[in-house]
Protein backbone atom coordinates (compact mmCIF):
# COMPACT_ATOMS: atom_id res chain seq x y z
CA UNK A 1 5.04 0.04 25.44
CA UNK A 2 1.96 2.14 25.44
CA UNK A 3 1.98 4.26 28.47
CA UNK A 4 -1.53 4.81 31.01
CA UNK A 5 -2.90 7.48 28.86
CA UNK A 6 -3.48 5.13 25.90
CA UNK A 7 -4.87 2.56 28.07
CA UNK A 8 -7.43 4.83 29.46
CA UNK A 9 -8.13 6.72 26.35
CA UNK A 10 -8.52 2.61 24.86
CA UNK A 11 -11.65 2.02 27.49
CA UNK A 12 -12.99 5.67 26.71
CA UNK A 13 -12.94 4.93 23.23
CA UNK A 14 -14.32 1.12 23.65
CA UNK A 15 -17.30 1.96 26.28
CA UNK A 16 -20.00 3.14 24.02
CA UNK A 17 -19.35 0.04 21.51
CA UNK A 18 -19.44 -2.76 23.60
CA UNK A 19 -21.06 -1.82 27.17
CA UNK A 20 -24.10 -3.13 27.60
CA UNK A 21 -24.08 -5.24 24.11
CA UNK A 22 -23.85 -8.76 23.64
CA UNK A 23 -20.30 -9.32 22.38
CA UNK A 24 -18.94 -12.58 19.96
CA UNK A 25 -15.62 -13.26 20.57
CA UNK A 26 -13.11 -15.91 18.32
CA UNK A 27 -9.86 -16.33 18.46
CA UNK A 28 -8.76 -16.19 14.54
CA UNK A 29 -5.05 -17.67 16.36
CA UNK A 30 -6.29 -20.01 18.17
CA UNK A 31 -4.34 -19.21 21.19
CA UNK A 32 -7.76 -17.52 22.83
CA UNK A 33 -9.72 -19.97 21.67
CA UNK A 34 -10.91 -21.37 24.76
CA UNK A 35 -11.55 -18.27 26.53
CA UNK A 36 -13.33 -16.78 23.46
CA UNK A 37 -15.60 -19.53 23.89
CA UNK A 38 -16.50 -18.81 27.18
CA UNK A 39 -17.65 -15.32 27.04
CA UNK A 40 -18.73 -15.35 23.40
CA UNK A 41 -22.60 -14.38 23.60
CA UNK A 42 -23.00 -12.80 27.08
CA UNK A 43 -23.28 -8.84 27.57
CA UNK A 44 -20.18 -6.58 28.40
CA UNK A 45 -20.66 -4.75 31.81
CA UNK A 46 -17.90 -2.40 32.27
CA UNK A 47 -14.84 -1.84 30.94
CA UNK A 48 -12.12 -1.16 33.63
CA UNK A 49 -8.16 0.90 32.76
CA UNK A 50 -5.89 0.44 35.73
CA UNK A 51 -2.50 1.43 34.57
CA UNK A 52 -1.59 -0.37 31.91
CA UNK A 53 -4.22 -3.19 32.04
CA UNK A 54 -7.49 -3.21 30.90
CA UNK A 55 -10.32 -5.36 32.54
CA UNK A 56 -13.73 -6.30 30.48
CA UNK A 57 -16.70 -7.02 32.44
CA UNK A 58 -19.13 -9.58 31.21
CA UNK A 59 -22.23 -10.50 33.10
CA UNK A 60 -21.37 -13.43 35.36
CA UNK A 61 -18.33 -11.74 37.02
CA UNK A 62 -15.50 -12.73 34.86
CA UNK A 63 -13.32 -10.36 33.12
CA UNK A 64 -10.96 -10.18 30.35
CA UNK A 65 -7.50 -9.10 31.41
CA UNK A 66 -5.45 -7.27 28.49
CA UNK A 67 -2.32 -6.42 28.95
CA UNK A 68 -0.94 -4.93 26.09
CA UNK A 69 2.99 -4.81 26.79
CA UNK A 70 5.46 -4.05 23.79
CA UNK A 71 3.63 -5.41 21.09
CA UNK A 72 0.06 -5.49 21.98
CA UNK A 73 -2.64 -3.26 19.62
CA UNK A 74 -6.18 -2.58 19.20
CA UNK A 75 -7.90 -2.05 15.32
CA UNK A 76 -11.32 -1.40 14.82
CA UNK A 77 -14.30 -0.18 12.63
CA UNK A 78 -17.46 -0.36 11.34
CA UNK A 79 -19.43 -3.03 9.11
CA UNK A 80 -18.07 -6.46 8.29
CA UNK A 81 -14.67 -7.28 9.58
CA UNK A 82 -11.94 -7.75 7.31
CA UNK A 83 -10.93 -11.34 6.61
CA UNK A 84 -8.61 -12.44 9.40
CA UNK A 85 -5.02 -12.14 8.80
CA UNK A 86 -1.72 -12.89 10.33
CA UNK A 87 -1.74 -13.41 14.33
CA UNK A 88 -5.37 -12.14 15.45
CA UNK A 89 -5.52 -13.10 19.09
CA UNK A 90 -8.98 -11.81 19.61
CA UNK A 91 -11.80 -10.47 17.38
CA UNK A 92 -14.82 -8.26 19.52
CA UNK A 93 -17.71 -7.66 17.54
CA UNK A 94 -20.84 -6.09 18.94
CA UNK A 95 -23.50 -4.77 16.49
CA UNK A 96 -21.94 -3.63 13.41
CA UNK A 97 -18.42 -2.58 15.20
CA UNK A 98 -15.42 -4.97 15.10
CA UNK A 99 -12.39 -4.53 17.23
CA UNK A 100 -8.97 -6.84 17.01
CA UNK A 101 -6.41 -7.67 18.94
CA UNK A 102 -3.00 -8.25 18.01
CA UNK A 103 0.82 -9.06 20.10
CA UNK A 104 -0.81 -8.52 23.57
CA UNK A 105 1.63 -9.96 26.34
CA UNK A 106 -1.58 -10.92 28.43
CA UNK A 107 -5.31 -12.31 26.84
CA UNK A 108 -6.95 -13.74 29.29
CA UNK A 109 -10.32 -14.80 30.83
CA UNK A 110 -9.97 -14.56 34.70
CA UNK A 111 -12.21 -13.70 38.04
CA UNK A 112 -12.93 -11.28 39.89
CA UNK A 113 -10.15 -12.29 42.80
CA UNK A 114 -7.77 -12.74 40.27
CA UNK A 115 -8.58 -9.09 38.87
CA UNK A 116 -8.41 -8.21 42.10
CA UNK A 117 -5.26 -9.45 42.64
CA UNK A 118 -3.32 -8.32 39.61
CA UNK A 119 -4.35 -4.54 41.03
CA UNK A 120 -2.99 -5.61 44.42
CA UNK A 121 0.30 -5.73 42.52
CA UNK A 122 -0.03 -2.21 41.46
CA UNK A 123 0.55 0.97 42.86
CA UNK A 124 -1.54 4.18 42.48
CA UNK A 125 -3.19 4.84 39.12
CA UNK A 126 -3.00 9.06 38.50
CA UNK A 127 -5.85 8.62 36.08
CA UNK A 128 -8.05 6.90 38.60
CA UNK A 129 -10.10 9.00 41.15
CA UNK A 130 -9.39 6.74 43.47
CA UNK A 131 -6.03 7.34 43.40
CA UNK A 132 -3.90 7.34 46.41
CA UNK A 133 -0.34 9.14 46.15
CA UNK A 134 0.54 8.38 49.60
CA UNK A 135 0.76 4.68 48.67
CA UNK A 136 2.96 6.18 46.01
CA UNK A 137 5.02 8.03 48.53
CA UNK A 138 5.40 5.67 51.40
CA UNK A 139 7.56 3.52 48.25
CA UNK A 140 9.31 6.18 47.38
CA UNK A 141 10.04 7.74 50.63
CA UNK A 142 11.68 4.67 52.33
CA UNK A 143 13.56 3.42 49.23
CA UNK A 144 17.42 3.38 48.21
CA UNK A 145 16.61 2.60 44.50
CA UNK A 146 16.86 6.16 42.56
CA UNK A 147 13.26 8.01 41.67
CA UNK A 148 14.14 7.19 38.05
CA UNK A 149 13.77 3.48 38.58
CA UNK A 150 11.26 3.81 41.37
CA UNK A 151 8.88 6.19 38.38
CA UNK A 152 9.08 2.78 36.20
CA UNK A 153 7.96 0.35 39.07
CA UNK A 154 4.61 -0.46 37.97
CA UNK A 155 3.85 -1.90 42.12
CA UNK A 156 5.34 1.90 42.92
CA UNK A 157 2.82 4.07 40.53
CA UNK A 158 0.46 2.27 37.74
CA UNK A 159 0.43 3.41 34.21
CA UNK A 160 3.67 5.36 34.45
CA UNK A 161 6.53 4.72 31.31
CA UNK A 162 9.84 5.62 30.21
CA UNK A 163 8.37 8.88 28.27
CA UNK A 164 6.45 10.15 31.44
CA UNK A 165 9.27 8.95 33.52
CA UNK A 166 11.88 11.55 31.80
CA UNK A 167 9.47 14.38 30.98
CA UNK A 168 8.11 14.52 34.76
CA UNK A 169 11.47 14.31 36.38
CA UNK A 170 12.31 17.53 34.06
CA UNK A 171 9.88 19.40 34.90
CA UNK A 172 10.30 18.90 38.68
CA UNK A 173 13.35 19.39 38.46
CA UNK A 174 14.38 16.42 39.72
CA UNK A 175 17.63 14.45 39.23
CA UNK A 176 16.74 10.46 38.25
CA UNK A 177 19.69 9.71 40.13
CA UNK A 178 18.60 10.48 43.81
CA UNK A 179 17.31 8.10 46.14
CA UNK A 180 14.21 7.83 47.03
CA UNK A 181 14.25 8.40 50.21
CA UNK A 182 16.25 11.75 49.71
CA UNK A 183 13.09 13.60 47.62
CA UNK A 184 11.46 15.66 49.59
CA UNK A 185 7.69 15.88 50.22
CA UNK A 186 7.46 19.30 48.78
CA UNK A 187 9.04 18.18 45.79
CA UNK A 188 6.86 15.02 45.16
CA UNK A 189 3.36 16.40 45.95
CA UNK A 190 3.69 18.69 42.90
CA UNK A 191 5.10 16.28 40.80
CA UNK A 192 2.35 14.10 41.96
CA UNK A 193 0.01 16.87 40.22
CA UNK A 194 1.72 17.88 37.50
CA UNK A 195 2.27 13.92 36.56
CA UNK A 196 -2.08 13.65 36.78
CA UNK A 197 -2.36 16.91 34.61
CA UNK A 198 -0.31 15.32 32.24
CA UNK A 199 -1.98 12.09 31.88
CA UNK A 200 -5.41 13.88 31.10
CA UNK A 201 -3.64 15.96 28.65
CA UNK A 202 -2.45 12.31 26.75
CA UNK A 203 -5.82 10.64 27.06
CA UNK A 204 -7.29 14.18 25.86
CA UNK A 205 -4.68 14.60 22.94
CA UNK A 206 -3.76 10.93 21.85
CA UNK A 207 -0.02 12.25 22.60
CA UNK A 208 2.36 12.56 25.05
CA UNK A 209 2.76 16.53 25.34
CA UNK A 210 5.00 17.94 27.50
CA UNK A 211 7.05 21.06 26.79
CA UNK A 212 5.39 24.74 27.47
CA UNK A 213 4.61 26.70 24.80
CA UNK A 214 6.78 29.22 25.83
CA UNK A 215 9.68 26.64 25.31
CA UNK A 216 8.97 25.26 22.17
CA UNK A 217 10.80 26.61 18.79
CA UNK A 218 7.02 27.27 17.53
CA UNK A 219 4.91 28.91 20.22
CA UNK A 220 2.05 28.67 18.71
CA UNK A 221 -0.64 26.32 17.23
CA UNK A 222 -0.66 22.23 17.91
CA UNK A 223 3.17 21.55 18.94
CA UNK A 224 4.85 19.67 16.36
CA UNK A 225 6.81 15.96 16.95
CA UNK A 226 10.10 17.41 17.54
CA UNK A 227 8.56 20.12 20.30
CA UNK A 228 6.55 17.71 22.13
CA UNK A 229 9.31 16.72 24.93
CA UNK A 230 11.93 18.65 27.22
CA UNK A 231 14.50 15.56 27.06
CA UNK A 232 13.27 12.43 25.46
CA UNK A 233 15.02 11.30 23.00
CA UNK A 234 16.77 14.63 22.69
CA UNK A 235 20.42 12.86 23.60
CA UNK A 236 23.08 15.34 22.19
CA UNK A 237 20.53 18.19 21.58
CA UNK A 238 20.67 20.98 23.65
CA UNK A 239 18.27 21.81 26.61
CA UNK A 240 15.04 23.73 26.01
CA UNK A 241 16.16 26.10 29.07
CA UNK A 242 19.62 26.04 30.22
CA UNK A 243 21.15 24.68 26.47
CA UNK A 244 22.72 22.08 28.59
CA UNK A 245 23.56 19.33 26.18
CA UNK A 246 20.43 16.19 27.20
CA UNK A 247 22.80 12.97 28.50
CA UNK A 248 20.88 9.35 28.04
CA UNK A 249 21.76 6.07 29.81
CA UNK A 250 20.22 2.82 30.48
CA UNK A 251 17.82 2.58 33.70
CA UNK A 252 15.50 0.13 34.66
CA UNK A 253 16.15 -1.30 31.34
CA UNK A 254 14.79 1.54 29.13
CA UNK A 255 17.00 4.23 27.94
CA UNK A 256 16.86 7.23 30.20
CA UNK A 257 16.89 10.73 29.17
CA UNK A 258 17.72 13.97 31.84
CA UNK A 259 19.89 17.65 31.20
CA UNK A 260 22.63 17.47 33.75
CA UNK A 261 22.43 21.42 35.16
CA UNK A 262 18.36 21.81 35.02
CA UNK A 263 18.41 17.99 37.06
CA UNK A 264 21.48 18.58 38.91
CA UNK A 265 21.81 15.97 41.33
């Protein structure tokens, strides 16, 4: 499932083709046919990332809600649009730019109190700059559940996946398996940074980047695939700084990834 970064680097990427254009819509599928209809022909206002939903603006104060989930992906380009093939949920084309949507687990046309109610639902977005982290910490800070499934609560912080999850709680230092309520201030309050910092760097990049140069098998120069993460799917491979070998188990219902000496519990 794409993780914040992508969403917000999606609304970067879409402002300057559709804000402030008149937009068609169609629903090649059928399944968005009704709500293509609607805001087919009216002007696109804003285009809104809160974690991993994206909200479209049109004039009259309705929105389209995309929520991309597993499946869920944007195409695009320029000139005529292709000939529409397979399961094309929605079809955006403003000027000479085309954009498709494929697989998303949510398409749909809603208002402004029901945008306003899916971000009641959320917790703090780190990409946002209006971003609160102590709505972030009062969840954590009273909660038995362990930080590693409290990181993948989307109504505990917005935006945040299984890749960000591992990497962050590596860096911190941080066993997965503590409670909540047992991490200390000091401890989250940088992690609350560093997890921001890292978020820019993935809208900047494209990529999730974690690792330090200094810990990567090439130091120098763009890091490669296999030098991009401290424990992600690095099961059974050593650790990047104690050699410890990585352990993985099922949290939250996404494989989990953690060294057992660097994230002592």
């Amino acid at each position: 499932m794409p993780e914040g970064h992508t969403i917000h680097r999606l609304a970067r990427d879409h402002r300057p083709l559709l804000v402030g254009r008149t937009v068609s819509l169609s629903s090649p599928q059928g399944r968005f046919a009704t709500g293509a209809e609607l805001l087919t022909g009216r002007v696109v206002t804003r285009i809104e990332p809160y974690g991993k939903h994206l909200f479209y603006g049109f004039e009259g104060e309705q929105h389209l809600h995309v929520h991309l989930g597993l499946y869920g992906k944007w195409a695009g380009g320029v000139g005529p649009a292709p000939e529409p093939r397979g399961a094309l949920r929605l079809r955006m084309v403003a000027g000479d730019h085309w954009l498709d949507l494929r697989g998303p687990t949510a398409c749909e046309v809603v208002e402004p109190h029901e945008r306003d109610a899916v971000v009641a639902r959320l917790g703090p977005d780190p990409l946002r700059r209006d971003a609160d982290p102590e709505r972030a910490w009062a969840r954590l800070s009273r909660s038995r559940r362990t930080v590693g499934e409290l990181l993948m609560d989307q109504a505990v912080l917005a935006g945040i996946g299984n890749v960000y999850r591992a990497e962050v709680l590596y860096r911190a230092g941080v066993s997965p398996f503590r409670p909540g309520r047992e991490l200390a201030r000091e401890e989250w309050d940088p992690m609350w940074v560093d997890l921001s910092a890292l978020l820019r760097a993935g809208v900047r990049a494209g990529r999730i980047v974690t690792t330090e140069r200094e810990d990567r098998e090439r130091r120098s120069g763009t890091a490669r695939r296999d030098d991009a993460h401290y424990v992600y799917r690095r099961h059974g491979l050593p650790c990047r700084r104690c050699g410890a070998e990585v352990r993985t188990q099922v949290m939250a219902g996404r494989n989990l990834f953690w060294c057992p000496v660097c994230q002592a519990v």
